[in-house]
N, C-alpha and C. Protein backbone atom coordinates (compact mmCIF):
# COMPACT_ATOMS: atom_id res chain seq x y z
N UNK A 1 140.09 82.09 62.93
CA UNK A 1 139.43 80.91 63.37
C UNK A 1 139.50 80.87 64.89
N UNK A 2 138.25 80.64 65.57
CA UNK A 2 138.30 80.77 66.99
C UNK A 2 137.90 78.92 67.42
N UNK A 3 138.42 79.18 68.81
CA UNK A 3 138.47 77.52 69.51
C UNK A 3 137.43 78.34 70.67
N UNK A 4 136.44 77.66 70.76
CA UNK A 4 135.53 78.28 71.06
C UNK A 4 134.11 77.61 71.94
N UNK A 5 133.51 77.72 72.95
CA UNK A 5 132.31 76.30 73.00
C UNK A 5 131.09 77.68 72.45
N UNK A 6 130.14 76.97 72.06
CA UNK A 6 128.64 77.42 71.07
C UNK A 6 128.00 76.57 71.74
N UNK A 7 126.80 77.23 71.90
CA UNK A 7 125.81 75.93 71.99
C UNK A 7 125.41 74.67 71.17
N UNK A 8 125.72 73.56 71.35
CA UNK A 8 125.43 72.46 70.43
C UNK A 8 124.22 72.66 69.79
N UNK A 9 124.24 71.85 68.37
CA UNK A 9 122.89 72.28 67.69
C UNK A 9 123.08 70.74 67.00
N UNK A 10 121.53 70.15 67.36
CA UNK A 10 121.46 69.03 67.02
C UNK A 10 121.18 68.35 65.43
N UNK A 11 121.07 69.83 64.66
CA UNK A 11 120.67 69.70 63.49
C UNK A 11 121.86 69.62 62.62
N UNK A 12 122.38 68.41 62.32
CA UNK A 12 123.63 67.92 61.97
C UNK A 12 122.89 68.11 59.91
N UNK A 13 123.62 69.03 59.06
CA UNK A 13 123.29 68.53 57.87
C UNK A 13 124.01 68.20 57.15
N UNK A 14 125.72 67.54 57.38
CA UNK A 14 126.74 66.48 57.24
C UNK A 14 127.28 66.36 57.74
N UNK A 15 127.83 65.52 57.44
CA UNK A 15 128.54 64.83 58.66
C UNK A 15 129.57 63.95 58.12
N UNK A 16 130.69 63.79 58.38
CA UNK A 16 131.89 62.38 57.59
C UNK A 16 133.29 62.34 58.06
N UNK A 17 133.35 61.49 58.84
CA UNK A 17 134.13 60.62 59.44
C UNK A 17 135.29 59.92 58.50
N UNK A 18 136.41 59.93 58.71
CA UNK A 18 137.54 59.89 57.90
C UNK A 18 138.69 59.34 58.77
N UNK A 19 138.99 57.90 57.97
CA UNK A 19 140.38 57.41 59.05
C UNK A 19 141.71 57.87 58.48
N UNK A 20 143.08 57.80 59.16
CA UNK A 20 143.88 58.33 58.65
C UNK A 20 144.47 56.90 57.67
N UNK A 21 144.87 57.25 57.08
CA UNK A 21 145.03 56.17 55.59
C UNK A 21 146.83 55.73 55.03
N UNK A 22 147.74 56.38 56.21
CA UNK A 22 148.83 56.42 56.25
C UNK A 22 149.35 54.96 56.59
N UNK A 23 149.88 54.10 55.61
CA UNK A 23 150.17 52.89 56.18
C UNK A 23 152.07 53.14 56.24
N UNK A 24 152.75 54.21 55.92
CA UNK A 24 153.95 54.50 56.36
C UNK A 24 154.07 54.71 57.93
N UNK A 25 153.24 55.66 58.43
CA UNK A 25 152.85 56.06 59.77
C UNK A 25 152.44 54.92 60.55
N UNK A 26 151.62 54.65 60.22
CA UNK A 26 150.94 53.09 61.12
C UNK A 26 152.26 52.42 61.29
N UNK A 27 153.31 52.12 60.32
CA UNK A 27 154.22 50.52 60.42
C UNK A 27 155.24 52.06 61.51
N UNK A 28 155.78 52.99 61.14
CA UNK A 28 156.70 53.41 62.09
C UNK A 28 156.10 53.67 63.27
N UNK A 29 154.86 53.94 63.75
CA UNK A 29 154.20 53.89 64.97
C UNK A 29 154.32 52.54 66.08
N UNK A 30 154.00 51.80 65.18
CA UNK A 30 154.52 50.27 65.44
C UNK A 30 155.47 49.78 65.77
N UNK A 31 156.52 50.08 65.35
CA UNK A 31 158.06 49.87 65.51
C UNK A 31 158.25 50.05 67.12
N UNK A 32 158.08 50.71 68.14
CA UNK A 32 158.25 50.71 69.32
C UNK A 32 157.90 49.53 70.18
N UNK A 33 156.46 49.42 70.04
CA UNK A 33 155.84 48.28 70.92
C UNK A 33 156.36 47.17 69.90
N UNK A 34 156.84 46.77 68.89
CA UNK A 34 157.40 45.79 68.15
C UNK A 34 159.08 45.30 69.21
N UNK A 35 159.60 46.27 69.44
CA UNK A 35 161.33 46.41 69.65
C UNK A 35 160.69 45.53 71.42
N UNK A 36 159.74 46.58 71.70
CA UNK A 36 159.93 45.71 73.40
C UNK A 36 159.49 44.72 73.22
N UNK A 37 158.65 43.89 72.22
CA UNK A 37 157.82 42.35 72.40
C UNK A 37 159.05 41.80 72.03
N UNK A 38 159.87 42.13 70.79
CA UNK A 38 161.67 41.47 71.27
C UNK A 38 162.37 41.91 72.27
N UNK A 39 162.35 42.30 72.80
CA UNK A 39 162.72 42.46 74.22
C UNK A 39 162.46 41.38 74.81
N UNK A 40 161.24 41.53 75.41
CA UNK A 40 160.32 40.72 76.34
C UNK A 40 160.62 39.23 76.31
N UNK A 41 160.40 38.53 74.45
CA UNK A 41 160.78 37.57 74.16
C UNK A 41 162.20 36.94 74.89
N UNK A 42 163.32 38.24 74.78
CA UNK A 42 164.67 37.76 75.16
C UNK A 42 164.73 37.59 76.60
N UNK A 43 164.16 39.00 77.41
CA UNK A 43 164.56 38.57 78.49
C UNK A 43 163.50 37.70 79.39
N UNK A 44 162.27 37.66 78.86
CA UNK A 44 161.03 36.47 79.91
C UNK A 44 161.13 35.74 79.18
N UNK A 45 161.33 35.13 77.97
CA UNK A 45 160.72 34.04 78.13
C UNK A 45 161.94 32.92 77.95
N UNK A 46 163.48 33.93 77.38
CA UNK A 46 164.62 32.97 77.09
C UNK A 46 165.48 33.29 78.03
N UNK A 47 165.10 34.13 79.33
CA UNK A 47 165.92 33.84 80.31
C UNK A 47 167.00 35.14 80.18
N UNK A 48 167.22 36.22 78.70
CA UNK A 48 168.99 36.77 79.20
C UNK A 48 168.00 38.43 79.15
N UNK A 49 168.64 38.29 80.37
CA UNK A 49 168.60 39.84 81.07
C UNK A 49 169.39 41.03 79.71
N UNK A 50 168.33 41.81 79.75
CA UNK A 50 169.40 42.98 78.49
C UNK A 50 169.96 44.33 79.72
N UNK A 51 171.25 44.38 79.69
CA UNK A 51 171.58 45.09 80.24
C UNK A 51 172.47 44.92 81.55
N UNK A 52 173.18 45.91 82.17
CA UNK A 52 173.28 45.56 83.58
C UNK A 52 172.89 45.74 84.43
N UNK A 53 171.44 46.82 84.43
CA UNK A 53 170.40 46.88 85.09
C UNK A 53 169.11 46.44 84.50
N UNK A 54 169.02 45.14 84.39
CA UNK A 54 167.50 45.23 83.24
C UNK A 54 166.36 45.96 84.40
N UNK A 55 165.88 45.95 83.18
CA UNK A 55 163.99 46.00 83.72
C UNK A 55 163.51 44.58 84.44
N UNK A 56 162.47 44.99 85.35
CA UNK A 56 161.87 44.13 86.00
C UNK A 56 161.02 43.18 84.72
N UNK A 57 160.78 41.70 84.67
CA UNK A 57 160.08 41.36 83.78
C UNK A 57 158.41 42.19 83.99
N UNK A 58 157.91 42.03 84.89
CA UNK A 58 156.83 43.00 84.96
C UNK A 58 156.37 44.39 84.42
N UNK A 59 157.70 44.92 84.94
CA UNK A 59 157.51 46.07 84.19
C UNK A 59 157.58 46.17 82.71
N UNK A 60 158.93 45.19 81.98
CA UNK A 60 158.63 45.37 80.50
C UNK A 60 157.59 44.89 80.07
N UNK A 61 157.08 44.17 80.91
CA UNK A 61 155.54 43.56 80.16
C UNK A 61 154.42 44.55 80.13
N UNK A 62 154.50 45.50 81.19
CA UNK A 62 153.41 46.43 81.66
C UNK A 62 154.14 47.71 80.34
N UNK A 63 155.10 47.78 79.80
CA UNK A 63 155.60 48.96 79.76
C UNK A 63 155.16 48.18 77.81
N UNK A 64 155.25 47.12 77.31
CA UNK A 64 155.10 46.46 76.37
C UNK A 64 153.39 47.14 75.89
N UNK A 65 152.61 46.34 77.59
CA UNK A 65 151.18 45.98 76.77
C UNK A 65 151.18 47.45 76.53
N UNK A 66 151.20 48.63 77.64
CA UNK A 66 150.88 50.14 77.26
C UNK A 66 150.87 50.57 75.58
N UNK A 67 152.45 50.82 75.30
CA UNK A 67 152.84 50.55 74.25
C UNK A 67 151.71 50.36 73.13
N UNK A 68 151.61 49.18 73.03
CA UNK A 68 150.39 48.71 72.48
C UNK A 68 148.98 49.21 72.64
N UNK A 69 148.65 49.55 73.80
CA UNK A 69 147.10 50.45 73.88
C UNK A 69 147.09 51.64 73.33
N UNK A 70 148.52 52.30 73.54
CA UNK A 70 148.55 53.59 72.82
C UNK A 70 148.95 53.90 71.22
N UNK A 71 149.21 52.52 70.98
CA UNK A 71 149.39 52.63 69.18
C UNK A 71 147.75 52.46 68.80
N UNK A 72 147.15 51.10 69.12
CA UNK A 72 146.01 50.82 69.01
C UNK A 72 145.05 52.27 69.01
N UNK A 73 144.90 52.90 69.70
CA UNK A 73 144.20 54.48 70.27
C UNK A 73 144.95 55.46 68.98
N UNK A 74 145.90 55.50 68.56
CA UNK A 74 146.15 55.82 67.49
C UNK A 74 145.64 56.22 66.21
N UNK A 75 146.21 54.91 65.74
CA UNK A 75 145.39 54.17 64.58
C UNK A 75 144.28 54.56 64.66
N UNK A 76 143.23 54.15 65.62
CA UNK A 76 142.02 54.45 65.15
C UNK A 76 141.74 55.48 65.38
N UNK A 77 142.01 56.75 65.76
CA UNK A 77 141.49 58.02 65.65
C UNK A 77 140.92 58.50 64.08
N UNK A 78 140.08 59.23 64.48
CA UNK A 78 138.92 59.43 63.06
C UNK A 78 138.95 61.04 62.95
N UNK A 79 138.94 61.63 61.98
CA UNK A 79 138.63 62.79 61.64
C UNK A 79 137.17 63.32 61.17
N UNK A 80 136.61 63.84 62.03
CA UNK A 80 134.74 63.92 61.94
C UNK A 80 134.59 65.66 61.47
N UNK A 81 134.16 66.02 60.68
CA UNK A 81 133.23 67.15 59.82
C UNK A 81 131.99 67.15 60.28
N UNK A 82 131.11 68.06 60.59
CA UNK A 82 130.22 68.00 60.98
C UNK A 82 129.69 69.36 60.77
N UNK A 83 128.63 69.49 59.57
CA UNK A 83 128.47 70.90 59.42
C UNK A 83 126.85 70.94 59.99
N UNK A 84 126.33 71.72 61.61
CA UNK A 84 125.37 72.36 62.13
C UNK A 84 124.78 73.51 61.79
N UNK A 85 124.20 74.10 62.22
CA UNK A 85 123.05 74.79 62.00
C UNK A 85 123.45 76.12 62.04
N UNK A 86 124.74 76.14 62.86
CA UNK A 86 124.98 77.49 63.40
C UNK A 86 126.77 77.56 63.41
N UNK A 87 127.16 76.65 63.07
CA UNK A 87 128.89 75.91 63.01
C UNK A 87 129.44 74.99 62.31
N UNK A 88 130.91 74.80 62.08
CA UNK A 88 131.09 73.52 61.57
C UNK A 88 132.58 72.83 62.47
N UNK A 89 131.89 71.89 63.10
CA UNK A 89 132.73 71.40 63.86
C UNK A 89 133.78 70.28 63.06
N UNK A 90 135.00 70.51 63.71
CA UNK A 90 136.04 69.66 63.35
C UNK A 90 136.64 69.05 64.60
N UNK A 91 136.20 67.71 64.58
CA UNK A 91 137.29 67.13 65.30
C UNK A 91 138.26 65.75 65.50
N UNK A 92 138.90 65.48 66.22
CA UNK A 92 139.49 64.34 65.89
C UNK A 92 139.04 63.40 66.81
N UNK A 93 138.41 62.30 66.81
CA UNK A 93 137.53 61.53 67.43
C UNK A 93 138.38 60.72 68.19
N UNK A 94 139.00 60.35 69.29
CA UNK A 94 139.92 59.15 69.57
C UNK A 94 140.57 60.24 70.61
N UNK A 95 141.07 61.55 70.21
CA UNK A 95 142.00 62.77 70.97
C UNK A 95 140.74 63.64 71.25
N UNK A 96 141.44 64.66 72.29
CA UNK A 96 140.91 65.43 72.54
C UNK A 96 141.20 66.69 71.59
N UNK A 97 140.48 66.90 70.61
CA UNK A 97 140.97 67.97 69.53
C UNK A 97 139.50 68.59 69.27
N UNK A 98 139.42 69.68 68.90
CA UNK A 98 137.72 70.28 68.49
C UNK A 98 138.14 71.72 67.78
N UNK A 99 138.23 72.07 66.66
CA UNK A 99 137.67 73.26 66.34
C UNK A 99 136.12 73.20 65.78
N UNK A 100 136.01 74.62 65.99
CA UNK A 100 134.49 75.61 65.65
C UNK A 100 135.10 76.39 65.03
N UNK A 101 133.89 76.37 63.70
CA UNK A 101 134.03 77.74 63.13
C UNK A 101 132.32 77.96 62.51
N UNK A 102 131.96 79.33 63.47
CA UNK A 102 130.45 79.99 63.57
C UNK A 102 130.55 80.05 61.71
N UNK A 103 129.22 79.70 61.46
CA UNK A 103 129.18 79.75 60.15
C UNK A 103 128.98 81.24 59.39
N UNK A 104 128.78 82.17 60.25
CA UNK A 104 128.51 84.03 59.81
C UNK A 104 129.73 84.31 59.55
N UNK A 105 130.73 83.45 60.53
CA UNK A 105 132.17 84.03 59.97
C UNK A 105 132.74 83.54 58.64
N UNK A 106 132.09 83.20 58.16
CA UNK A 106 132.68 82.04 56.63
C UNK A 106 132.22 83.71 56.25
N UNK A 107 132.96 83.75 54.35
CA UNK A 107 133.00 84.50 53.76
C UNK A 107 132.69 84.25 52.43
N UNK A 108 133.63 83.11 52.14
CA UNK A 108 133.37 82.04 50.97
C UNK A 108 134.02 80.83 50.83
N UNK A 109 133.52 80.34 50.34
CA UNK A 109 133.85 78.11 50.22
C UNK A 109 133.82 78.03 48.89
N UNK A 110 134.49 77.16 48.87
CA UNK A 110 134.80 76.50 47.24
C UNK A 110 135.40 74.96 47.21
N UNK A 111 135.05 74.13 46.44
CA UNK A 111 135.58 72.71 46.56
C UNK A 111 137.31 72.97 45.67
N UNK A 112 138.22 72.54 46.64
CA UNK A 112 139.70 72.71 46.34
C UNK A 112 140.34 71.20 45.92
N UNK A 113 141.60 71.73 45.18
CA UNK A 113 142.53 70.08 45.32
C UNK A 113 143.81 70.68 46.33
N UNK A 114 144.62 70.15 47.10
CA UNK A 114 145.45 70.82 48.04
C UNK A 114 146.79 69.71 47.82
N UNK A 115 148.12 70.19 48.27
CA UNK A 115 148.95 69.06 48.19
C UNK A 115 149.39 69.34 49.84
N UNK A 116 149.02 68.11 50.93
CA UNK A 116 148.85 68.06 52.08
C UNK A 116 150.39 68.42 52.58
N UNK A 117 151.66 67.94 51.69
CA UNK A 117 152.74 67.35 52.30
C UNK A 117 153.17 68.93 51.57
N UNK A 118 153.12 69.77 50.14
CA UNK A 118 153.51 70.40 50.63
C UNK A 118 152.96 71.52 50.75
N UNK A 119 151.74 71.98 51.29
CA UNK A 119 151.15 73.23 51.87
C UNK A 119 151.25 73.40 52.97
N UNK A 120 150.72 71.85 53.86
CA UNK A 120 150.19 71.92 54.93
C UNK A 120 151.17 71.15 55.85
N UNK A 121 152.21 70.20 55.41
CA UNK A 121 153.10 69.63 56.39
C UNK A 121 152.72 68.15 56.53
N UNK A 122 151.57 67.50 55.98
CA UNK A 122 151.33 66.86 56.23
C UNK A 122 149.67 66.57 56.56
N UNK A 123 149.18 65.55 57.39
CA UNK A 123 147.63 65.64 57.86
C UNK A 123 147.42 65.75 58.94
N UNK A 124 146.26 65.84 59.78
CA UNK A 124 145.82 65.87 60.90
C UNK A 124 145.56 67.25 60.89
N UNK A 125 145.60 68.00 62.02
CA UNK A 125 145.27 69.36 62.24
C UNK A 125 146.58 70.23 61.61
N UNK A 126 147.02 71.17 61.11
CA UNK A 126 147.95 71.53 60.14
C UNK A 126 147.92 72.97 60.13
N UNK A 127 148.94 73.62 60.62
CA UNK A 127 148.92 75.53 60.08
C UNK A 127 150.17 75.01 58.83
N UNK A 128 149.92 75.91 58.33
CA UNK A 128 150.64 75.87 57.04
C UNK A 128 150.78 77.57 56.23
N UNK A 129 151.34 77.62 55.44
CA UNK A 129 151.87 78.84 54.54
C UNK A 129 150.26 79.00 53.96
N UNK A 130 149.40 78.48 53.27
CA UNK A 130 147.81 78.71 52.55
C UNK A 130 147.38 78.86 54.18
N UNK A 131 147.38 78.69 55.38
CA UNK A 131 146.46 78.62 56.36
C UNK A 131 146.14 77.52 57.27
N UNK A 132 145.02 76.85 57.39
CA UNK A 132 144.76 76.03 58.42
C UNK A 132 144.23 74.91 57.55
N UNK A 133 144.93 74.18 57.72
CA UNK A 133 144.66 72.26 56.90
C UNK A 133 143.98 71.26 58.17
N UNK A 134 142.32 70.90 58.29
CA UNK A 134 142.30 69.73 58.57
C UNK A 134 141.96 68.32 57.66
N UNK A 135 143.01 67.69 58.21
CA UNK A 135 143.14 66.92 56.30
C UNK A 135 142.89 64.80 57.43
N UNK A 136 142.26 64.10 56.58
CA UNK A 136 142.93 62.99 57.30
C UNK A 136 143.28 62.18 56.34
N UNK A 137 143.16 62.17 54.90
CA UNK A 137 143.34 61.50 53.63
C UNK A 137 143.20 62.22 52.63
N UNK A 138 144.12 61.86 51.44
CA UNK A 138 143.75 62.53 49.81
C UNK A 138 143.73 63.49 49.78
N UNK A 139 143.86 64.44 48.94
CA UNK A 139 143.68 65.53 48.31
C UNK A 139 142.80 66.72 48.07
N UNK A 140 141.58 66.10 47.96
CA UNK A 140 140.05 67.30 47.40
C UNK A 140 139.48 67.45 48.98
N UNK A 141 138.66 68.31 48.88
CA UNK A 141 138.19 68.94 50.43
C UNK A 141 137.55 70.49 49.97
N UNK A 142 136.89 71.12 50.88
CA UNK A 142 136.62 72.73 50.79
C UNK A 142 137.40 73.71 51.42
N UNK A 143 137.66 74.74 50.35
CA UNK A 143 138.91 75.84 50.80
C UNK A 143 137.58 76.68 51.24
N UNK A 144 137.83 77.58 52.69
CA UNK A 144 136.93 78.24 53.20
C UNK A 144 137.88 79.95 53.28
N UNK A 145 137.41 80.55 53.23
CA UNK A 145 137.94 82.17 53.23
C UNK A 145 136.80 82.75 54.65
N UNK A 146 137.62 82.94 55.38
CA UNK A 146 136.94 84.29 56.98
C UNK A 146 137.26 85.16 56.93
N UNK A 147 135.86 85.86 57.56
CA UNK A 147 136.02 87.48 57.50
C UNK A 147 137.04 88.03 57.99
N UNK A 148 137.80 87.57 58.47
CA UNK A 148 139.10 87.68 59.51
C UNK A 148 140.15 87.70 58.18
N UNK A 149 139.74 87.12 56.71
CA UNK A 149 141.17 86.85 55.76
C UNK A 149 141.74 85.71 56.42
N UNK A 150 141.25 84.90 57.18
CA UNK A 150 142.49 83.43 57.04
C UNK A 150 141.28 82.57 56.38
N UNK A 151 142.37 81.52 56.03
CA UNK A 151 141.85 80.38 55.15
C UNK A 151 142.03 79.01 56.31
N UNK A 152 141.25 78.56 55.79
CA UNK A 152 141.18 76.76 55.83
C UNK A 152 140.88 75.89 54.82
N UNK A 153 141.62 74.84 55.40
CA UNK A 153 140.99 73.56 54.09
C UNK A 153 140.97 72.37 55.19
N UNK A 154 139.22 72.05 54.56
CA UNK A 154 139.12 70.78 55.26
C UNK A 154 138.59 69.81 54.58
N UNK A 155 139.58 68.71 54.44
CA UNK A 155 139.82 67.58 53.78
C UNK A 155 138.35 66.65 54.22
N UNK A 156 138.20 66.39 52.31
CA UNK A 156 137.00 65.63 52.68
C UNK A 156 136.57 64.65 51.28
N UNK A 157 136.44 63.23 51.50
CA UNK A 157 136.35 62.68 50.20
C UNK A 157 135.12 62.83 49.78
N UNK A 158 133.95 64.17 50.32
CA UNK A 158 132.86 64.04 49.51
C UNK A 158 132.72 65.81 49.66
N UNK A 159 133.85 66.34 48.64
CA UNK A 159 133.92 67.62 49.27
C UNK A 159 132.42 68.38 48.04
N UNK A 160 132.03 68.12 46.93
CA UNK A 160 130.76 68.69 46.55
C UNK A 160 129.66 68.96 48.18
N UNK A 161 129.34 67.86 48.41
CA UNK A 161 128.19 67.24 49.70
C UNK A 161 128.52 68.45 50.89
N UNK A 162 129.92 68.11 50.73
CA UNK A 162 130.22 69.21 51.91
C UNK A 162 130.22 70.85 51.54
N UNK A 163 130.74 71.13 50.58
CA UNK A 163 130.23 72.53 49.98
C UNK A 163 129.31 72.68 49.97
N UNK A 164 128.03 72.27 49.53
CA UNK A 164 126.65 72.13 49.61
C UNK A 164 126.19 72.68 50.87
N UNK A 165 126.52 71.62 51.76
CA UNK A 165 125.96 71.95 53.16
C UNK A 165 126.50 73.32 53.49
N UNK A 166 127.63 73.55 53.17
CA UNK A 166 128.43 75.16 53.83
C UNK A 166 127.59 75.54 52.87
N UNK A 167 127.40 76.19 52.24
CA UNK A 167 126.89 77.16 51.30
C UNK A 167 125.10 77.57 51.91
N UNK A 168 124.60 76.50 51.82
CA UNK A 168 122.90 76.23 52.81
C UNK A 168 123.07 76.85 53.70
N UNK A 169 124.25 76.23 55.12
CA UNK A 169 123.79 77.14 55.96
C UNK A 169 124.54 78.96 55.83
N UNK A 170 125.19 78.97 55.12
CA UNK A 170 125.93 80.74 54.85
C UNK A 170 124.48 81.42 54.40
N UNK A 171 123.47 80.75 53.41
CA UNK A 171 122.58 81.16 52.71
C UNK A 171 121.26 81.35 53.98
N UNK A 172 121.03 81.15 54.83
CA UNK A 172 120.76 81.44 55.85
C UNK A 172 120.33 82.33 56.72
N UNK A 173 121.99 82.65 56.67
CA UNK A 173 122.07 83.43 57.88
C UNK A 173 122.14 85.47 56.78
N UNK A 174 121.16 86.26 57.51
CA UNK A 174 121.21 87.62 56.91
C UNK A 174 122.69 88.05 57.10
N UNK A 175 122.82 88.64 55.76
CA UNK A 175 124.12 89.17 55.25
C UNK A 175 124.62 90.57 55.51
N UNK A 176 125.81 90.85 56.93
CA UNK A 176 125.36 91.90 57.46
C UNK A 176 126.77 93.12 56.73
């Protein structure tokens, strides 16, 4: 699997967008900017300094709201599929994340069931013992085989739709 720029190709024939669905992750993500708004509470607004050097109230407030922009930016990051004309882009919408993979290099696709936590480690972008997991929820998705012999699986709750489309454009392209 190569990380790679291609020329964009506007001929999108799926496409699906996927939030991450982890409400364990979300509440421990949380827990940080939670601890400083008790903070904040103690030392602005009831007066007792934590520490014997506290923080400036400014700063825990500045260091609070951050906190918070960067859980928020989080959370909503999206996992986007996008199978083109000539590629199938993966990326994570919110981060700066992008794989490509040229569709001549596919070999074969098949709609899979996968167990995320233990193949792949978990979700998001994923090397694992089967290969390369982009997963952002559930289970079913398409297992892809490259001419190279590595695998991927990319998680998808409409993985028929998405086999479909891989298969169209493989069918395509002359078989060399």
């Amino acid at each position: 699997m190569r990380r790679f720029s291609m020329r964009s190709d506007s001929s999108v024939s799926f496409r699906e967008s996927q939030g991450f669905r982890q409400w364990r992750l979300r509440i421990s993500l949380a827990i940080p900017p939670l601890v400083l708004c008790l903070i904040c509470v103690w030392q602005v607004a009831l007066g007792h300094p934590l520490g014997k050097q506290p923080m400036s109230n400014g700063g825990l407030i500045g260091l609070t709201v951050f906190l918070w922009l960067v859980y928020l930016r989080l959370v909503t990051v999206r996992l986007v599929t996008e199978v083109r004309e000539r590629e199938i882009v993966i990326r994570l919408r919110g981060l700066i994340r992008e794989i490509r993979i040229p569709i001549p290099e596919i070999q074969s696709a098949a709609t899979a069931v996968c167990n995320p936590l233990r193949e792949f480690g978990g979700y998001g972008f994923r090397k694992g013992r089967v290969g390369k997991g982009y997963l952002a929820s559930g289970n079913r998705g398409v297992r892809l085989e490259l001419k190279d012999k590595t695998r991927a699986f990319l998680g998808s709750q409409k993985p028929e739709a998405l086999l479909s489309a891989i298969r169209t454009r493989i069918a395509s392209y002359p078989q060399t």
